[in-house]
N, C-alpha and C. Protein backbone atom coordinates (compact mmCIF):
# COMPACT_ATOMS: atom_id res chain seq x y z
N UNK A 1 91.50 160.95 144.18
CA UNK A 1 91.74 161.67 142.95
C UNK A 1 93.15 161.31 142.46
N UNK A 2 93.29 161.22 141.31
CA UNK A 2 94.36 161.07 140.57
C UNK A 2 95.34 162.42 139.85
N UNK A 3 96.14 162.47 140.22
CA UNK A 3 96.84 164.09 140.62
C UNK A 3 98.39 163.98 139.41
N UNK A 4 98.43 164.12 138.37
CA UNK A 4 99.65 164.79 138.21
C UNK A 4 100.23 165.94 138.52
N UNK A 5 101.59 166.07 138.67
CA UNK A 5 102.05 167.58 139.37
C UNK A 5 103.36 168.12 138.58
N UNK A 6 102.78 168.97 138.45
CA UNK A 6 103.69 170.30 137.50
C UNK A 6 104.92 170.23 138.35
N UNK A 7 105.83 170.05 136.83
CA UNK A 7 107.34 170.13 137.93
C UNK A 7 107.30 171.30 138.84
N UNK A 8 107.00 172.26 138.83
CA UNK A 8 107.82 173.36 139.85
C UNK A 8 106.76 173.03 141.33
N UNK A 9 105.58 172.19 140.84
CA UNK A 9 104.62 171.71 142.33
C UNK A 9 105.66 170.46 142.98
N UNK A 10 106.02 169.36 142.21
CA UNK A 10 106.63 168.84 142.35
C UNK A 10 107.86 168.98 143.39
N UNK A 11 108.87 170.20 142.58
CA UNK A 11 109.52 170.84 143.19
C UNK A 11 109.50 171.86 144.93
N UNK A 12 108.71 172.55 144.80
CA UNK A 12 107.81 172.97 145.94
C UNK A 12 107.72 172.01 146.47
N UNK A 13 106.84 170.78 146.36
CA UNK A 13 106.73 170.12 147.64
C UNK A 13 107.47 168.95 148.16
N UNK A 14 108.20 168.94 147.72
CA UNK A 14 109.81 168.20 148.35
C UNK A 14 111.00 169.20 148.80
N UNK A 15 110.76 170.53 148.51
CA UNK A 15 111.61 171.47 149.08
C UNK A 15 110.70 172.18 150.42
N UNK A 16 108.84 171.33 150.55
CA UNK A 16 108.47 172.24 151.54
C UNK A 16 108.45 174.00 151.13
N UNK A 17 108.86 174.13 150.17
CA UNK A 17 108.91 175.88 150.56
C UNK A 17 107.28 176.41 150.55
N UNK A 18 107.26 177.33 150.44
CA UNK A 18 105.91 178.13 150.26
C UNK A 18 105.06 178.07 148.97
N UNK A 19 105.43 178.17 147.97
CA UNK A 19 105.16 178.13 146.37
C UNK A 19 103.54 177.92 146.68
N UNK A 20 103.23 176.81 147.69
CA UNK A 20 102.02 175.83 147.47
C UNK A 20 100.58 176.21 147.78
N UNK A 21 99.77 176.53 147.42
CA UNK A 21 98.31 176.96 147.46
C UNK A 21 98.00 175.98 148.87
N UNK A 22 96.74 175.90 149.42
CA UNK A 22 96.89 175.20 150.77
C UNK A 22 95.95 174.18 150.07
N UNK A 23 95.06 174.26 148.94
CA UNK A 23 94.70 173.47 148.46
C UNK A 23 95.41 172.61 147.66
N UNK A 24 96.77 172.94 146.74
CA UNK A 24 97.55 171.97 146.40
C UNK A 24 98.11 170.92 147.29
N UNK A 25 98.84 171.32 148.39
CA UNK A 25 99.39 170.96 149.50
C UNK A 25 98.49 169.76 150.20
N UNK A 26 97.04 170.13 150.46
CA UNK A 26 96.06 169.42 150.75
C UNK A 26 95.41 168.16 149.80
N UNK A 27 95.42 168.35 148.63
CA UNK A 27 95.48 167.52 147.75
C UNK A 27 96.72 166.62 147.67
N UNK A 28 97.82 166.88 147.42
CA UNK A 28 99.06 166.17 147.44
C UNK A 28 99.09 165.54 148.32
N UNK A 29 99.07 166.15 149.71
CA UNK A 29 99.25 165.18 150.90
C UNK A 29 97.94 164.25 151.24
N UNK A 30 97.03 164.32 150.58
CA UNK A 30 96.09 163.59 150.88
C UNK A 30 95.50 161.92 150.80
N UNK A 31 95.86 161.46 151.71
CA UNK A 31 95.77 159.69 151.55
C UNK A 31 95.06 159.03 150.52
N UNK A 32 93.89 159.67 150.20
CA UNK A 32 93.23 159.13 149.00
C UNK A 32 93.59 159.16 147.70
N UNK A 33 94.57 160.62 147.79
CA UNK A 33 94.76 160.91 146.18
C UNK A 33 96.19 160.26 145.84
N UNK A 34 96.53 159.53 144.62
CA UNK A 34 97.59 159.07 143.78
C UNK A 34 97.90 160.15 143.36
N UNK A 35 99.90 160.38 143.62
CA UNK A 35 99.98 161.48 142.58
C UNK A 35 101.50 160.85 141.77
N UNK A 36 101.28 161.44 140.85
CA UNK A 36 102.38 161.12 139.79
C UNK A 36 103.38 162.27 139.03
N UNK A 37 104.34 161.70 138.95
CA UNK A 37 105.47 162.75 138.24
C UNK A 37 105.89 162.28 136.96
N UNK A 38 105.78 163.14 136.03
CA UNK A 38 106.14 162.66 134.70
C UNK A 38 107.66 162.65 134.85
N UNK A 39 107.90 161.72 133.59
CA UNK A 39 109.31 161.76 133.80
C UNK A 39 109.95 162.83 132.66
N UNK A 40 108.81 163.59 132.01
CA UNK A 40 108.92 164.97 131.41
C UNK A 40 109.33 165.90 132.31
N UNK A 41 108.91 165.76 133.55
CA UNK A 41 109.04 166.65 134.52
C UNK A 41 111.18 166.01 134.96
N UNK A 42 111.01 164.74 134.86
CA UNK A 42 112.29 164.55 135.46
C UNK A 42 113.49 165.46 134.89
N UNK A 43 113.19 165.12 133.07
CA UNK A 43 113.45 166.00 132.18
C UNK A 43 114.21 166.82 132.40
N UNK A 44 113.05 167.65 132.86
CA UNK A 44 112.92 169.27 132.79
C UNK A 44 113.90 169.67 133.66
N UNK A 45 113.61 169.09 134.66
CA UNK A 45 114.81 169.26 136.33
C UNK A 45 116.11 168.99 135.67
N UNK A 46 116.67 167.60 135.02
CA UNK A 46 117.93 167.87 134.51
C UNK A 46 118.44 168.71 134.07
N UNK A 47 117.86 169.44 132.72
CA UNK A 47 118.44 170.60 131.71
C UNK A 47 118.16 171.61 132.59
N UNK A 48 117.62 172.21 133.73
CA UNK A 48 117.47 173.66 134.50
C UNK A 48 119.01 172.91 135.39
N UNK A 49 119.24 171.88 136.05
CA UNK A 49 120.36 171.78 136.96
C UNK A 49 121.39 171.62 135.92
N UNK A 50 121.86 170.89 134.46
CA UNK A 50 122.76 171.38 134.05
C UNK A 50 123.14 172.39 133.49
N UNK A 51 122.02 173.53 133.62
CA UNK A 51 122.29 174.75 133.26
C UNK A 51 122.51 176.24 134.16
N UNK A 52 122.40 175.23 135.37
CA UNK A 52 122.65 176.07 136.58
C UNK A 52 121.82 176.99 136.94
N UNK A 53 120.34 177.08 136.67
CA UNK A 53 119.15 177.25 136.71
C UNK A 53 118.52 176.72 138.42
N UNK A 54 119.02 175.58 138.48
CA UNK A 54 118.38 174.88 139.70
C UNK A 54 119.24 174.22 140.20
N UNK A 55 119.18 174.35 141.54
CA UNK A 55 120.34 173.56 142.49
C UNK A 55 119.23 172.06 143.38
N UNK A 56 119.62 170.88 143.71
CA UNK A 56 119.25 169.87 143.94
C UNK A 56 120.60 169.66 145.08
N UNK A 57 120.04 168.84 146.01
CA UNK A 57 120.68 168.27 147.26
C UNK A 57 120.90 166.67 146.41
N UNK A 58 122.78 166.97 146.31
CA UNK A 58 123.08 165.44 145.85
C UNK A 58 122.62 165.17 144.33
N UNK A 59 123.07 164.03 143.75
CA UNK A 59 122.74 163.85 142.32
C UNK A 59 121.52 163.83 141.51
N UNK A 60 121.18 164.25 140.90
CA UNK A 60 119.80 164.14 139.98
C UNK A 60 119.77 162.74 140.21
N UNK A 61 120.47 161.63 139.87
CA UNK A 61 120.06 159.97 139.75
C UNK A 61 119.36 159.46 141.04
N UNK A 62 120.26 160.25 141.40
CA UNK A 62 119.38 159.71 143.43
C UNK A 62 118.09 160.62 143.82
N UNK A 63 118.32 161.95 143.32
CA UNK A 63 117.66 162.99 144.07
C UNK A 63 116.27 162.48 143.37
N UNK A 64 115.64 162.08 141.81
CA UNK A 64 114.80 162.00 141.72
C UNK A 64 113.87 160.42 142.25
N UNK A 65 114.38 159.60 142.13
CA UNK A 65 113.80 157.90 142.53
C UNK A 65 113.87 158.08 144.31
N UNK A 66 114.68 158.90 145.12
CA UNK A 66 114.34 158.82 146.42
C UNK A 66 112.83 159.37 146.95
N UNK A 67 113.19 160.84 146.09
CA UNK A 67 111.81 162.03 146.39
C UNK A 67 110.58 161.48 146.04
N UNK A 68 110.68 160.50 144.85
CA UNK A 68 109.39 159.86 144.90
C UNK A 68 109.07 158.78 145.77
N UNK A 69 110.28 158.00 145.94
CA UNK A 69 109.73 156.64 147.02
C UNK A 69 109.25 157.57 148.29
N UNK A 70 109.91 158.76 148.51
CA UNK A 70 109.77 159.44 150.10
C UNK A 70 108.43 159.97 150.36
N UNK A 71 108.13 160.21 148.76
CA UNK A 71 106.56 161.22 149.02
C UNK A 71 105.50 160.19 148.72
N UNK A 72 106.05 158.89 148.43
CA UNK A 72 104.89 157.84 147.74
C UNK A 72 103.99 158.47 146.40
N UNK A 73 104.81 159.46 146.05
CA UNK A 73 104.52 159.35 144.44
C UNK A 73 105.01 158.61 143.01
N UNK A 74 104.17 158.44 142.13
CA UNK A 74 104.27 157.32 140.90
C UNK A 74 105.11 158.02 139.94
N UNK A 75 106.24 157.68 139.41
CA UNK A 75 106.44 157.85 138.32
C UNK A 75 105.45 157.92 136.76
N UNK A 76 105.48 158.29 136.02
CA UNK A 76 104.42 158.78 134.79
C UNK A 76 105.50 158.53 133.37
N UNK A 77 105.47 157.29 133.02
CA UNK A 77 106.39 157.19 131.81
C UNK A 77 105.81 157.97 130.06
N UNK A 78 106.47 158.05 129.08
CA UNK A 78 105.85 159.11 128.25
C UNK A 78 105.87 157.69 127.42
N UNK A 79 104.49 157.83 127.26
CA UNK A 79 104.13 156.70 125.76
C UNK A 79 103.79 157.53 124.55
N UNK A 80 103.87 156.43 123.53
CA UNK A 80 103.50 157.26 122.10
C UNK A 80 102.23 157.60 121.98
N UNK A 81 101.37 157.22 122.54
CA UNK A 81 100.04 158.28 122.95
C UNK A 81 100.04 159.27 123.31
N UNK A 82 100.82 159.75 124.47
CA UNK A 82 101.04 161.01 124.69
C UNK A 82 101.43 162.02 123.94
N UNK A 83 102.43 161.61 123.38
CA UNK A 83 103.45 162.63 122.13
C UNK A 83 102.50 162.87 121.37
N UNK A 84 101.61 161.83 120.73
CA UNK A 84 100.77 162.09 119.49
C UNK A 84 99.62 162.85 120.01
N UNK A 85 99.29 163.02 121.18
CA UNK A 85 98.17 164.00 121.59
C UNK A 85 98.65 165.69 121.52
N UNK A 86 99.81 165.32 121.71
CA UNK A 86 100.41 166.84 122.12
C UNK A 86 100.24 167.76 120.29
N UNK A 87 100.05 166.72 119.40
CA UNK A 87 99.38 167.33 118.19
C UNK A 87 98.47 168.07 117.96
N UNK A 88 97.49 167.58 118.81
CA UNK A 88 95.87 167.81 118.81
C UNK A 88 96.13 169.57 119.47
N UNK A 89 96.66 169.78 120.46
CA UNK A 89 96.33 170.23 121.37
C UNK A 89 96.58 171.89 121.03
N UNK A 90 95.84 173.06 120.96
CA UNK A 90 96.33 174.03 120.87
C UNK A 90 97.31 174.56 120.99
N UNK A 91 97.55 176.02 121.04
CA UNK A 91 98.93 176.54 121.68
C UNK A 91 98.55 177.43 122.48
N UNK A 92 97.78 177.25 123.54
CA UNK A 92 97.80 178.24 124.86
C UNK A 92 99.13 178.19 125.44
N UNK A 93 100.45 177.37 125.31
CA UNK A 93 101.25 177.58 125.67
C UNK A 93 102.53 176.96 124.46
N UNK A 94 103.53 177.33 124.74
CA UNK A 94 104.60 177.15 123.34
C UNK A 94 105.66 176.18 124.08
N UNK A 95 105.68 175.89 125.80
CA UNK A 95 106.65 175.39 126.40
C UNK A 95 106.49 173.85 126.02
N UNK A 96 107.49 173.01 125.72
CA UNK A 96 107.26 171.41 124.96
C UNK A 96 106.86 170.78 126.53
N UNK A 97 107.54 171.05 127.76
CA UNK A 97 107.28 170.41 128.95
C UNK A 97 105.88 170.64 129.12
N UNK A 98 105.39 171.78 129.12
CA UNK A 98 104.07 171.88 129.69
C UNK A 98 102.66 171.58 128.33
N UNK A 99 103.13 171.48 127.15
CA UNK A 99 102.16 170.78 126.31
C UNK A 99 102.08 169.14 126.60
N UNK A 100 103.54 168.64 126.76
CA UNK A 100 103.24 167.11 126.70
C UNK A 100 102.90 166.59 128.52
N UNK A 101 102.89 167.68 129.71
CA UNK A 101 102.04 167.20 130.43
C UNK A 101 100.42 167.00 130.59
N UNK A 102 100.71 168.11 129.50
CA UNK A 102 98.64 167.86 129.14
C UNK A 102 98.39 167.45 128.98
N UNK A 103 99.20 166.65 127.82
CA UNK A 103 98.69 165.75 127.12
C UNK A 103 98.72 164.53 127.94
N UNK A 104 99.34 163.85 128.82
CA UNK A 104 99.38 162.98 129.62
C UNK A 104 98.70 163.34 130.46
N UNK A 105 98.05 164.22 131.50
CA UNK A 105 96.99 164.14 132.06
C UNK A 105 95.65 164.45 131.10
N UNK A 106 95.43 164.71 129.74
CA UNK A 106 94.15 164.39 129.03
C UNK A 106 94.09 163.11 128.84
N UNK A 107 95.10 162.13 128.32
CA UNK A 107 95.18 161.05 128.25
C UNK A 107 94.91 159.84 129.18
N UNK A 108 95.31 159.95 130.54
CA UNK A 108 95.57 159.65 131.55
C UNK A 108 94.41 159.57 132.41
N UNK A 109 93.30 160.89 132.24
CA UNK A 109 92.31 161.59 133.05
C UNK A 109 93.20 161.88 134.04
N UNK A 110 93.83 162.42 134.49
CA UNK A 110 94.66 162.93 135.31
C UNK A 110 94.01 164.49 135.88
N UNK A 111 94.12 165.16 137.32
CA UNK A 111 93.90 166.50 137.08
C UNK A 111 95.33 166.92 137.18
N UNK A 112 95.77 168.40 137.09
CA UNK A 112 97.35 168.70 137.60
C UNK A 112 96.98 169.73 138.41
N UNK A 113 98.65 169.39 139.41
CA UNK A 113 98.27 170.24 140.37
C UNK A 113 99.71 171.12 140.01
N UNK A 114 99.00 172.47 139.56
CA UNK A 114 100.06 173.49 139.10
C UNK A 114 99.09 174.70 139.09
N UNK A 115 100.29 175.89 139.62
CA UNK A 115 100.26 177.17 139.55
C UNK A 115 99.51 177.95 138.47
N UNK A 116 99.70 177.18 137.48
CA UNK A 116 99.50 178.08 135.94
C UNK A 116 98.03 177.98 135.83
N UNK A 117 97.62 179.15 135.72
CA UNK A 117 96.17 178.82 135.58
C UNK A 117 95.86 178.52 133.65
N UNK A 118 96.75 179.15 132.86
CA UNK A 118 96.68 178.85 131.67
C UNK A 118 96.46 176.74 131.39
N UNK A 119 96.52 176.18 131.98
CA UNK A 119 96.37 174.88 132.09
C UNK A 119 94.69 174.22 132.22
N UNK A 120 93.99 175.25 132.47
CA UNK A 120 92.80 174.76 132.55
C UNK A 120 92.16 175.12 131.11
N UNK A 121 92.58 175.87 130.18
CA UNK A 121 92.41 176.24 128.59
C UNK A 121 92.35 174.74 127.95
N UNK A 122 92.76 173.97 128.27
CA UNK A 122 92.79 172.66 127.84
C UNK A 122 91.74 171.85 128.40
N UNK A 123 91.35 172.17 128.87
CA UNK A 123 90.21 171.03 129.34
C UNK A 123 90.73 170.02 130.36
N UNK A 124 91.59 170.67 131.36
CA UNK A 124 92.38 169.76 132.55
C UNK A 124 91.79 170.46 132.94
N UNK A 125 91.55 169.02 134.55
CA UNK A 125 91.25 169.78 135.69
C UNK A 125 92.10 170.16 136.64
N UNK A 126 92.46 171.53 137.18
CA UNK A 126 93.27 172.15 137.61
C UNK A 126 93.18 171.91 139.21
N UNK A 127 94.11 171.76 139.58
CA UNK A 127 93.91 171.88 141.30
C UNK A 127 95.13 172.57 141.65
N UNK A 128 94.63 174.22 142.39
CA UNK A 128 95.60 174.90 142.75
C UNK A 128 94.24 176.02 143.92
């Protein structure tokens, strides 16, 4: 399966903490499945750590390109397909991070693996 992951899953599972459903966890770690991090998500992590929102071990420049080589997850670059989907797409949610990951996993066929159950209103498939 092909897995995008909601920054704060993201987050969770490079911090190990608890956050994680045992089915996310199981999915993520799972040999078969590809998972990917938008770099919306990288984003997102900057402006919460320069706003002192979120603390990170060591620099954002390092902290994000290590955590992915470490977890063998893909980076997810934002094309102009994406942006222009995020048009289409209702407003079950008003957050710009979490519309334009939709839109990259509608685009993508991607499922996400995030907490929010409001994410399956879109026609993603949810894994949590």
């Amino acid at each position: 399966m092909r897995l995008l992951l909601d920054t704060h899953a993201f987050l969770w599972w490079v911090a190990a903490s608890g956050g994680l459903s045992r089915k996310a966890k199981s999915a993520i770690g799972g040999a078969r499945n590809d998972c990917f991090v938008s770099v919306a998500s990288g984003w997102e992590i900057a402006i919460k750590v320069s706003l002192g929102k979120l603390r990170i071990d060591g620099a954002l420049e390092r902290f994000l390109p290590e955590q992915l080589a470490a977890n063998g997850f893909r980076a997810l670059a934002i094309d102009l397909k994406h942006a222009a989907r995020v048009a289409t797409l209702p407003f079950h949610h008003r957050d710009p991070f979490d519309r334009l990951l939709v839109a990259q996993a509608l685009e993508e066929d991607l499922a996400m693996v995030t907490a929010d159950p409001v994410i399956a209103r879109y026609g993603v498939k949810r894994v949590w």
